[in-house]
Protein backbone atom coordinates (compact mmCIF):
# COMPACT_ATOMS: atom_id res chain seq x y z
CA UNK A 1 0.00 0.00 0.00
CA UNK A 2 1.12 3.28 -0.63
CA UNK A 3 0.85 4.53 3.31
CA UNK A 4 1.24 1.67 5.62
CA UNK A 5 -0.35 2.88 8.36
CA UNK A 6 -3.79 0.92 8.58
CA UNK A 7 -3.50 -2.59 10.03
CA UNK A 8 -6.22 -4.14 8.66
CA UNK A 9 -5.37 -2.82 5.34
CA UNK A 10 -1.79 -3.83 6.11
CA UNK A 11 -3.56 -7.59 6.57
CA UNK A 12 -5.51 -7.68 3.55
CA UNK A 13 -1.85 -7.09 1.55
CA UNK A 14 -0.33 -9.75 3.57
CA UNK A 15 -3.23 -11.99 2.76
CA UNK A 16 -2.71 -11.87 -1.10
CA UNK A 17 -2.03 -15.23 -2.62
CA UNK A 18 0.20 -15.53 -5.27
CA UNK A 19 0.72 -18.83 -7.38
CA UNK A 20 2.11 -20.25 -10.71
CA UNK A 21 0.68 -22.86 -12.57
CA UNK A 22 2.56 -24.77 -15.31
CA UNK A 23 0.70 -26.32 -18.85
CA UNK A 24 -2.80 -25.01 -18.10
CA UNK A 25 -5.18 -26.85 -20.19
CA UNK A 26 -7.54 -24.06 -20.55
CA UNK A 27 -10.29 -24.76 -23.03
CA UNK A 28 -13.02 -26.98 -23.57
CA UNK A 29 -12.64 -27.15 -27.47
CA UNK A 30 -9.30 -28.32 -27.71
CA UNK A 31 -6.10 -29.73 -25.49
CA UNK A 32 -4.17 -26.89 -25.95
CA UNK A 33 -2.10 -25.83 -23.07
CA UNK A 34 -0.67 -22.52 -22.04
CA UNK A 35 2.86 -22.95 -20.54
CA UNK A 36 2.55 -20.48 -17.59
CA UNK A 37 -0.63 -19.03 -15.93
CA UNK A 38 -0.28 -16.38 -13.21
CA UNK A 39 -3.06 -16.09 -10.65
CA UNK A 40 -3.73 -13.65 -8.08
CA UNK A 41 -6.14 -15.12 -5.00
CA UNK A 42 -7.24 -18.15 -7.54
CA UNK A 43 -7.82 -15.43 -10.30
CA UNK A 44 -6.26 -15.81 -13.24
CA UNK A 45 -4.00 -12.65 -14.17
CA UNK A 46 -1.01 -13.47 -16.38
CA UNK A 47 -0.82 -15.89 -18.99
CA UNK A 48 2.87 -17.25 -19.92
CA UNK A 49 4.19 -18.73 -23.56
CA UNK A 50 8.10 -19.76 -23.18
CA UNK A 51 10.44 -20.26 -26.36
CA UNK A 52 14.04 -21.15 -25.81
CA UNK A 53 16.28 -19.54 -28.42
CA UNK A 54 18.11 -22.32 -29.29
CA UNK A 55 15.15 -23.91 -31.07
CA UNK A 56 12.61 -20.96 -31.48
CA UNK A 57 12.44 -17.14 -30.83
CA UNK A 58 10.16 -14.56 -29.38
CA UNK A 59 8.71 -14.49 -32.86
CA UNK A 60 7.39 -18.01 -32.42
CA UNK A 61 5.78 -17.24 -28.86
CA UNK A 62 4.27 -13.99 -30.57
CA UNK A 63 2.54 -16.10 -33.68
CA UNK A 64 1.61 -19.30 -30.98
CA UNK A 65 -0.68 -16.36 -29.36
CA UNK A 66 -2.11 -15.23 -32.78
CA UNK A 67 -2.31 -18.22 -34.56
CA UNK A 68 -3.51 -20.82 -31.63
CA UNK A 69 -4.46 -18.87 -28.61
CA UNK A 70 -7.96 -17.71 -30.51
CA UNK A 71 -10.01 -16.01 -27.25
CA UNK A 72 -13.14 -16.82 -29.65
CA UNK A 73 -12.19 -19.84 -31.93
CA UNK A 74 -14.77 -20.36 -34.09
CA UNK A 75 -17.62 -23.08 -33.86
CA UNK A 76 -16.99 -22.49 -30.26
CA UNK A 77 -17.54 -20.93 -27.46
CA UNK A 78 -15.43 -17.96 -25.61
CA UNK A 79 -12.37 -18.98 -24.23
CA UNK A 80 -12.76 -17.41 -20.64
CA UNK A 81 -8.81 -17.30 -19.63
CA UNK A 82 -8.00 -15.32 -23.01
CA UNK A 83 -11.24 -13.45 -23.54
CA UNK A 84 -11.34 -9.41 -23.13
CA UNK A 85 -11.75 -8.09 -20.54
CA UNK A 86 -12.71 -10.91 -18.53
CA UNK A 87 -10.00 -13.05 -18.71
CA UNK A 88 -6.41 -12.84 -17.85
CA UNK A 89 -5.51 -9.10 -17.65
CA UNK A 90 -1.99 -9.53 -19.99
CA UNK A 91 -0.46 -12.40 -22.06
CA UNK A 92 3.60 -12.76 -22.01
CA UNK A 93 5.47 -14.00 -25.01
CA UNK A 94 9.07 -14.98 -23.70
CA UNK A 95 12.31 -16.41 -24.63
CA UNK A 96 15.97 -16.20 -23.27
CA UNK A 97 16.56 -12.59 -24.55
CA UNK A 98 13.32 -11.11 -25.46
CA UNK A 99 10.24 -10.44 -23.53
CA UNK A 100 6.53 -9.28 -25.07
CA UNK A 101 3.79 -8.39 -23.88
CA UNK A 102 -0.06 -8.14 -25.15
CA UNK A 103 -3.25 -6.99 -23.00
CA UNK A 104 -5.95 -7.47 -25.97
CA UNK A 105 -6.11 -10.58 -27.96
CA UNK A 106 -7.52 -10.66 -31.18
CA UNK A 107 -5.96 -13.39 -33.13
CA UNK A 108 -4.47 -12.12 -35.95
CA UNK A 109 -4.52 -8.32 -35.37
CA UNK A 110 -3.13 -9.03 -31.84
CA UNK A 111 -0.41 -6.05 -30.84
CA UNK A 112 2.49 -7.08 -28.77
CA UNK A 113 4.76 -4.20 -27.42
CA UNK A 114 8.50 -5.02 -26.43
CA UNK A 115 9.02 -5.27 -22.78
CA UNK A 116 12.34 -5.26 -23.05
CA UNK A 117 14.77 -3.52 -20.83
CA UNK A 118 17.16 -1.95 -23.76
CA UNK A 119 20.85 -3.00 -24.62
CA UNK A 120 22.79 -0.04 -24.43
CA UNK A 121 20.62 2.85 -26.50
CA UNK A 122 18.75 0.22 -28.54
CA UNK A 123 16.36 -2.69 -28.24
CA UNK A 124 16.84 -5.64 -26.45
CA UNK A 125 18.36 -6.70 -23.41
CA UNK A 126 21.98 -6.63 -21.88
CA UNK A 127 23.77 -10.08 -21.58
CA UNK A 128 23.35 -11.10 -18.10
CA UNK A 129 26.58 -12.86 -16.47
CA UNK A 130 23.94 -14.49 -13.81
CA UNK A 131 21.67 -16.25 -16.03
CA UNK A 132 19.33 -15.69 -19.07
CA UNK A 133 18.92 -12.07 -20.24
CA UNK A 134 15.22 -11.87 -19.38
CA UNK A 135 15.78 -13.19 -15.86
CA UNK A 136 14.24 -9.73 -14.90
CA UNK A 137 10.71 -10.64 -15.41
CA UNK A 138 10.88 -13.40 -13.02
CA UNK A 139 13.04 -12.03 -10.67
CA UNK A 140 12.23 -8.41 -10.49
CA UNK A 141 8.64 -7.88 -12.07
CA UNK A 142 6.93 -10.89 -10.96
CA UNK A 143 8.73 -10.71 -7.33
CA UNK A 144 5.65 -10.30 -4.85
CA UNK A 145 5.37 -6.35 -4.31
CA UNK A 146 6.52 -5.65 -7.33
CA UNK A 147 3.68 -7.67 -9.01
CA UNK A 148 1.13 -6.41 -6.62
CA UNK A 149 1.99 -3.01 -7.46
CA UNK A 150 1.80 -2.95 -11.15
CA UNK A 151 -1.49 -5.31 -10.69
CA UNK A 152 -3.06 -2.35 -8.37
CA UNK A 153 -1.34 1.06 -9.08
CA UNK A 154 0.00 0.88 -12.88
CA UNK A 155 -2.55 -1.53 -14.68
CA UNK A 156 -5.73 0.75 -15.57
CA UNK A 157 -8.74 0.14 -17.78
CA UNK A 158 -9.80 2.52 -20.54
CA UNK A 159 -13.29 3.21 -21.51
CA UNK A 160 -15.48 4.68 -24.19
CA UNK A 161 -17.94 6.76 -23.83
CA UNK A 162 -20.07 4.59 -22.98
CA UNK A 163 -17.87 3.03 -20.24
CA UNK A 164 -17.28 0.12 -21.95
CA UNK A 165 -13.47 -1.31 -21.12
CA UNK A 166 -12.05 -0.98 -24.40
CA UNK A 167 -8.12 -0.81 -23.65
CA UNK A 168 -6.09 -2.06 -20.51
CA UNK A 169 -3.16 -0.17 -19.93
CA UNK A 170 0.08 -2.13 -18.62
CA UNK A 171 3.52 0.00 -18.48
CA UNK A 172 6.10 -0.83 -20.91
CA UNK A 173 10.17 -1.71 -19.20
CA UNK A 174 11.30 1.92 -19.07
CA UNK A 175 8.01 3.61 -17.60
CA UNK A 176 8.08 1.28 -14.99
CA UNK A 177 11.91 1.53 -14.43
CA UNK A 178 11.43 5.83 -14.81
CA UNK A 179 8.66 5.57 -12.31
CA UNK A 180 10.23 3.60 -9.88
CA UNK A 181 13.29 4.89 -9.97
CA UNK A 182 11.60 8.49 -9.72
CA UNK A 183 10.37 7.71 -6.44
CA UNK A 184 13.09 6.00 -4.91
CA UNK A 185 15.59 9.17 -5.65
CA UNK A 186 13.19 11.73 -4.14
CA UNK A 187 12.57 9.57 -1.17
CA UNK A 188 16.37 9.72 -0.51
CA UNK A 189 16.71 13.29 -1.63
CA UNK A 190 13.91 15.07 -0.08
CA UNK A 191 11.69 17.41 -1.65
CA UNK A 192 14.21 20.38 -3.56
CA UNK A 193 15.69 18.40 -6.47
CA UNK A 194 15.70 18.47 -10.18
CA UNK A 195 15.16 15.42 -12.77
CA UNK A 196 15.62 14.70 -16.03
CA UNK A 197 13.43 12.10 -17.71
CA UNK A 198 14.94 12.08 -21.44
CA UNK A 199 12.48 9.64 -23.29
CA UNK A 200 11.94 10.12 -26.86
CA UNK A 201 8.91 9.92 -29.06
CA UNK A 202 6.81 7.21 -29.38
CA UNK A 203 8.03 6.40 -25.47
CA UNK A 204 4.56 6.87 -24.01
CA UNK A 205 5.18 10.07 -22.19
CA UNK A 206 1.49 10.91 -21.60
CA UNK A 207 1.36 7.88 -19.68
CA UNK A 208 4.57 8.03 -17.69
CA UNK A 209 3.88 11.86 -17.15
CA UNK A 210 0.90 10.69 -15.03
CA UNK A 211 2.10 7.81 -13.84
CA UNK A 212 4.53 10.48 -12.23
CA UNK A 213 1.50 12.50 -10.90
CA UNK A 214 0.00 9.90 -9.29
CA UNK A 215 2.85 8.35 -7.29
CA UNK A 216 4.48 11.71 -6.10
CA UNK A 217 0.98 12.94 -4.82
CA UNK A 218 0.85 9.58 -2.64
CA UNK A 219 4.29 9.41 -1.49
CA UNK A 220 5.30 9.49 2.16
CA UNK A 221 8.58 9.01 3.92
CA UNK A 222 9.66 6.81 6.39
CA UNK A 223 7.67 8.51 8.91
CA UNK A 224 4.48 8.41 7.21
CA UNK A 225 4.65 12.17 6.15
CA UNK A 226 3.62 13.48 2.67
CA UNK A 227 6.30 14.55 0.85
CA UNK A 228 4.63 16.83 -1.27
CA UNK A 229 1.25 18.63 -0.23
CA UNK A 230 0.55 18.99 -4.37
CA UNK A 231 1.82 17.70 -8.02
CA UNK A 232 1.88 20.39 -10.36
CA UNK A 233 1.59 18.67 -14.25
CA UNK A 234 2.35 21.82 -17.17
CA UNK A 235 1.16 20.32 -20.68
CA UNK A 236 0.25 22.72 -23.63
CA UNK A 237 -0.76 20.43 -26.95
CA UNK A 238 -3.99 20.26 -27.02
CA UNK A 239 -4.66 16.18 -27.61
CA UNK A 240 -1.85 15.38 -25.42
CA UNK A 241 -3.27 17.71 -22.44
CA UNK A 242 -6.50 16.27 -23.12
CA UNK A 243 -5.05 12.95 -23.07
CA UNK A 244 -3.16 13.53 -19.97
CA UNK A 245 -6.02 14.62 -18.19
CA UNK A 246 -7.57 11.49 -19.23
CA UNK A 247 -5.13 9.50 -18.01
CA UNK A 248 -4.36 11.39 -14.94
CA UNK A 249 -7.89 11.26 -13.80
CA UNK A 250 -8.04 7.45 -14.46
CA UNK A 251 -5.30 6.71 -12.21
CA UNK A 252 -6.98 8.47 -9.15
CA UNK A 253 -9.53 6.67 -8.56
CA UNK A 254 -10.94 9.44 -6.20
CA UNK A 255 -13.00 11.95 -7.32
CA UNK A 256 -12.44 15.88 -6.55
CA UNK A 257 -8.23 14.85 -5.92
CA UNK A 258 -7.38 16.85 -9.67
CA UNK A 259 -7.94 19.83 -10.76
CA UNK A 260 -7.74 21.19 -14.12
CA UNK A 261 -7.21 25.22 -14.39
CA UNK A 262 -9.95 25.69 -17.35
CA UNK A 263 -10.94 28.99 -16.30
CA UNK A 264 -14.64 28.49 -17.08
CA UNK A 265 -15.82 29.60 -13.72
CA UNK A 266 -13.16 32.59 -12.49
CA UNK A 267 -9.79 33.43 -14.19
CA UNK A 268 -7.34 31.04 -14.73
CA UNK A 269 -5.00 32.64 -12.44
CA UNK A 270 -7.53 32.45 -9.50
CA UNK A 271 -8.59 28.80 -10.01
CA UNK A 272 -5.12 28.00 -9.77
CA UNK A 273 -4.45 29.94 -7.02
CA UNK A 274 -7.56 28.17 -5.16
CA UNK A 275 -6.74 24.94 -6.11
CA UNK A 276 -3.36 24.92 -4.78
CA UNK A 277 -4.37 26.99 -1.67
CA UNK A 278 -6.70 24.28 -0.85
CA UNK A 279 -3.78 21.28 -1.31
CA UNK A 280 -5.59 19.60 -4.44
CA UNK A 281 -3.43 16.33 -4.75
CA UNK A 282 -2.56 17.18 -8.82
CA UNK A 283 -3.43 20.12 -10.78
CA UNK A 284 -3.15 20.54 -14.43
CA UNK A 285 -2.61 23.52 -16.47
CA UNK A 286 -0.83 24.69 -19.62
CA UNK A 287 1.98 26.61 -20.61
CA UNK A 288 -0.04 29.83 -20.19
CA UNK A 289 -0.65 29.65 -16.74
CA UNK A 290 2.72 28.31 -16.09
CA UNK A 291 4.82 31.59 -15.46
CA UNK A 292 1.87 32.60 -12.81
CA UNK A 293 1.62 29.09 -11.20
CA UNK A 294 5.26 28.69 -10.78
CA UNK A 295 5.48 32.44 -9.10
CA UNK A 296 2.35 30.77 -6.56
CA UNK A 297 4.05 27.30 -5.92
CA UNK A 298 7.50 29.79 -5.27
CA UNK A 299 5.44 32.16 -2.73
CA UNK A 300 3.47 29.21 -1.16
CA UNK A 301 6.50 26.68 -0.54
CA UNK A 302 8.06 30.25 1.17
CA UNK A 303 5.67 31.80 3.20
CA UNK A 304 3.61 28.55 4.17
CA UNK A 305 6.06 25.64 4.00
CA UNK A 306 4.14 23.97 1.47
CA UNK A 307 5.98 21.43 -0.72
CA UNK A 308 5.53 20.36 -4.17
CA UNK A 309 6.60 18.73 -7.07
CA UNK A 310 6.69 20.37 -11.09
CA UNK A 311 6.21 17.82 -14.03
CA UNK A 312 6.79 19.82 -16.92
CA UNK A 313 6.17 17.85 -20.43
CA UNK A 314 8.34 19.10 -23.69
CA UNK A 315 5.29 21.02 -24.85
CA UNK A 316 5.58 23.63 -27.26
CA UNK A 317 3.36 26.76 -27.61
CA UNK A 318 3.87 29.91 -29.79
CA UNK A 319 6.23 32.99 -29.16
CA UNK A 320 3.53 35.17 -27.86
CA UNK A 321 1.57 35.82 -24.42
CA UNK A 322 2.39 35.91 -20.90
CA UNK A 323 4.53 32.97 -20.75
CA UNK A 324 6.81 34.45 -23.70
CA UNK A 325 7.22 37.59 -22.23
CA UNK A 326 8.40 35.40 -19.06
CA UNK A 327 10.45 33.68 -21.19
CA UNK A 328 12.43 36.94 -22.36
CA UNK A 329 12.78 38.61 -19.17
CA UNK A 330 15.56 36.35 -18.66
CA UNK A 331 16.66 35.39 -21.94
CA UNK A 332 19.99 36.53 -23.75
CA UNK A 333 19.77 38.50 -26.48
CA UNK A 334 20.73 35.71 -29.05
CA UNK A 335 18.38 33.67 -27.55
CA UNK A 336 15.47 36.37 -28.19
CA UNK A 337 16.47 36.53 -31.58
CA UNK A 338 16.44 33.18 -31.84
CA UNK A 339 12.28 33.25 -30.56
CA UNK A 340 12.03 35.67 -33.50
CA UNK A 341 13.45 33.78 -36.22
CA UNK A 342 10.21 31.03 -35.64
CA UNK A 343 11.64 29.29 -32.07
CA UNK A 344 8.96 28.45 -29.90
CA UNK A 345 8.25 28.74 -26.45
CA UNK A 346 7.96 25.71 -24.15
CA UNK A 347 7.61 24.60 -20.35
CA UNK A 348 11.24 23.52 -20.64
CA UNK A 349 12.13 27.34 -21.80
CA UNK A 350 10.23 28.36 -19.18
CA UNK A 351 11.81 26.52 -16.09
CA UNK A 352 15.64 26.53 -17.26
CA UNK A 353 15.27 29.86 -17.62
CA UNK A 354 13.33 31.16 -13.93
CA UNK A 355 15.73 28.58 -12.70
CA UNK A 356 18.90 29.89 -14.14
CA UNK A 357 17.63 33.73 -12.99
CA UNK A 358 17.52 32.87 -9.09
CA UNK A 359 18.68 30.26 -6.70
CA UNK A 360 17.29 27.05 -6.19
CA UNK A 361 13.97 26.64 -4.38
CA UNK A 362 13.81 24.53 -1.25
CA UNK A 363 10.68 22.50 -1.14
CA UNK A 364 10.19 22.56 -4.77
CA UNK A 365 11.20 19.21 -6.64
CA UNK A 366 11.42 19.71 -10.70
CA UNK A 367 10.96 16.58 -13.15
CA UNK A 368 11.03 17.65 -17.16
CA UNK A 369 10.32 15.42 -19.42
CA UNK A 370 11.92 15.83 -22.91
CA UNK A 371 12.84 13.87 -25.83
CA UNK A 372 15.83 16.15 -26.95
CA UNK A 373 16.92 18.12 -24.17
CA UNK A 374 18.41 21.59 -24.81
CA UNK A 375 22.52 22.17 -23.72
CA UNK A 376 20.58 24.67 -21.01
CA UNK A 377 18.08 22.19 -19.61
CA UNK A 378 20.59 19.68 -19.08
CA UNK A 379 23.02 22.21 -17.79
CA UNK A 380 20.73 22.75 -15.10
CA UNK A 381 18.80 19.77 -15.03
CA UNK A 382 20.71 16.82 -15.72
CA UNK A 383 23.03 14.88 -13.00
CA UNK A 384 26.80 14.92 -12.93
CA UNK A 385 28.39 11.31 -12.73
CA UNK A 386 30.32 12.69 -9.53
CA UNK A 387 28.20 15.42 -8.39
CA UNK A 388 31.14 16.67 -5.94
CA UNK A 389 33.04 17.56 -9.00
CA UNK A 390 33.29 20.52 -10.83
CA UNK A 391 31.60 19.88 -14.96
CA UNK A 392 34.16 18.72 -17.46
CA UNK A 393 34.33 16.36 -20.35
CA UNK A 394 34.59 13.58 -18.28
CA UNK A 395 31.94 14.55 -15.71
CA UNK A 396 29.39 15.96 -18.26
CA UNK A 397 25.67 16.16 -17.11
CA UNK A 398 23.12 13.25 -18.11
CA UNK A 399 19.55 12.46 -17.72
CA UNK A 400 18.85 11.40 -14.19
CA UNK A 401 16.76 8.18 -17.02
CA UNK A 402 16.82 7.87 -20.74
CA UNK A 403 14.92 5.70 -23.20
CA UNK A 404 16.64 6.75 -26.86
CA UNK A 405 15.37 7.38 -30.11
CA UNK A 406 17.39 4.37 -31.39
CA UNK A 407 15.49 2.34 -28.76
CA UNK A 408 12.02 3.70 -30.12
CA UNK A 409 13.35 3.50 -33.63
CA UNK A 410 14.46 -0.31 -33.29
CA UNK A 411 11.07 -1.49 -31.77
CA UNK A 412 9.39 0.00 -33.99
CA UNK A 413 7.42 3.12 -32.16
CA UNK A 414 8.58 5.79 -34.69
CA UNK A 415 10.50 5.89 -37.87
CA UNK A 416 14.11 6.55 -38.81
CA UNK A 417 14.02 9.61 -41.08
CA UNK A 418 17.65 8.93 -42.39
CA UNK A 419 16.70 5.94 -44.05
CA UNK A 420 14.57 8.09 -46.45
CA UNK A 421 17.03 11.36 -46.09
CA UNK A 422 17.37 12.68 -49.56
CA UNK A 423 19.70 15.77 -49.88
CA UNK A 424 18.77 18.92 -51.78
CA UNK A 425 20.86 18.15 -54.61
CA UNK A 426 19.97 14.55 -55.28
CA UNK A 427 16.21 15.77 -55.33
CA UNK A 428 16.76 18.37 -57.75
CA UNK A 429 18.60 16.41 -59.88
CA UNK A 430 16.15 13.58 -59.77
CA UNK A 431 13.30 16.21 -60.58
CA UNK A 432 14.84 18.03 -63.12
């Protein structure tokens, strides 16, 4: 749980049963059986298919799903263990090096996303001297509170209008590893530092952006304290604020915890200032408001103690308004000019630059996300190998976690545009 102060609830953890069952003859049509089935107090959550490399691959585990693990074969009835949403909540296709995952099957048109934790900056996984390079599911994602977590805090059904479950969402390797690893550091730091999640597109950032929000707005120390009394989350495109919202207000499942600064019934600036007055676990609001909610976070963590954490996406928004003229109050003069030959402004902008113009704030932790991070925001972002060490070549600053673009290019989550670069001269030639 995330506060362990409740006994009983404390009990009903403890009383979780766990258990693995091996060739699971699961239908009533046929003797197929599926080599691993994961169950939760006698439910069934997980199904398992297991390839060894030196016979088969992960593409073999992938097609056994599609090809003869049919949730609604036909001339039959429903197969209850593989049927969505009822049945088992996500399907695993494994081998020695690669791991899959699926949370929808549909025969054929079933979509299986890498779950993979990355070999260097691409896909895959790292050679592991212990044992088989995906010895991390077993050992780390399926260990007990591990499981139980992503089962009860990360796993989180998506509906249509008319509330209809039409999407279960399960984190990928490196939102799980970015959350986690998110928490962990600013339980050991304290509220006050500054993080640099550098994941690039096609990474899921919506999702790991609220993922974020979620778990700092219910983490407590060691002494059961709150570490932060509100998440602030700064998005300005308009599907991906709308989407964040979405997914921000999925994850807590209690009403009237998030606020988003609309201004539909006062100005934006005074719904913000109420909602973080009167400690609203999240608020979200865009790059407008941004400039006048970081000045109220400053003068509330100062004059009241209050403590709280900024999770400011990449977003972009145009050159004008109150958050450029923010901007250029502290920009260089190449820099402006650099706005007015077509630059835009964004939330990263925004923070390297208040942050570079004053000291930094106690009580006030930063997290950017960004997929290409700008020499300025990881100047005063990113984390120096040996942080009692001045900067050099050898010490440069890096992203406190990374997930590359070769990584998203390699599994397939966005394109590489070099493979179809064609130069100037080449085109004109061709045309002409």
């Amino acid at each position: 749980p995330a506060l362990a102060l409740n006994a009983e609830t404390l009990a009903h953890y403890g009383a979780n049963r766990l258990r693995v069952v091996r060739q699971v003859r699961y239908s009533l049509a046929n003797e197929n059986a599926i080599d691993l089935v994961l169950f939760l107090n006698g439910i069934p959550v997980a199904t398992v298919e297991l390839k060894t490399d030196f016979t088969q691959s992960i593409t073999d585990a992938i097609d056994q799903y599609r090809y003869d693990r049919d949730p609604k074969p036909k001339g039959s009835a429903s197969e209850p263990l593989l049927s969505f949403p009822s049945g088992a909540l996500v399907h695993f296709a494994v081998s020695n090096s690669e791991v899959h995952m699926a949370t929808h099957l549909k025969g054929l048109a079933t979509v299986f996303l890498p779950f993979n934790k990355g070999n260097g900056t691409g896909a895959g996984n790292p050679p592991n001297l212990q044992g088989h390079r995906t010895a991390y599911l077993w050992e780390e994602i399926w260990a007990r509170d591990s499981w139980l977590e992503i089962l009860g805090r990360y796993m989180v059904p998506q509906r249509d209008t008319k509330k209809q479950i039409t999407r279960v969402l399960f984190p990928r390797y490196h939102q799980l590893d970015a959350t986690r690893k998110l928490q962990a550091a600013v339980l050991a730091d304290g509220p006050g530092a500054k993080y640099l999640i550098q994941h690039s597109a096609g990474s899921g950032k919506t999702n790991s952006i609220a993922w974020s929000a979620h778990f700092l707005a219910d983490l407590h120390d060691g002494e059961h304290r709150k570490i932060f009394d509100t998440v602030l989350v700064v998005s300005d495109r308009s599907v991906i604020d709308s989407q964040l919202q979405d997914a921000i207000f999925a994850f807590e499942r209690t009403t009237g915890v998030v606020a988003t600064i609309k201004g539909e019934s006062a100005s934006k600036s005074d719904e913000l200032a109420k909602a973080l007055e009167g400690g609203k676990k999240i608020v979200v609001c865009t790059i407008q408001t941004f400039p006048f909610a970081l000045q109220a976070v400053r003068e509330l963590a100062a004059t009241k103690g209050k403590r709280f954490a900024v999770i400011a996406d990449e977003a972009h928004s145009s050159q004008t308004g109150e958050a450029a003229a923010k901007l250029k109050e502290v920009l260089s003069a190449e820099e402006i000019a650099s706005l007015g030959d077509g630059g835009e402004v964004s939330a990263e902008d925004i923070l390297a630059a208040q942050m570079a113009a004053r000291a930094s704030d106690a009580g006030i932790t930063y997290v950017a996300f960004t997929a290409t991070p700008k020499g300025k925001t990881m100047e005063l972002f990113g984390r120096r190998p040996r942080p009692d060490e001045p900067a050099s070549d050898t010490n440069k600053p890096e992203a406190f976690h990374v997930y590359s673009m070769r990584q998203a290019i390699e599994e397939g989550f966005i394109l590489d545009v070099l493979k179809n670069y064609t130069p100037y001269r080449l085109a004109f030639r061709l045309a002409s």
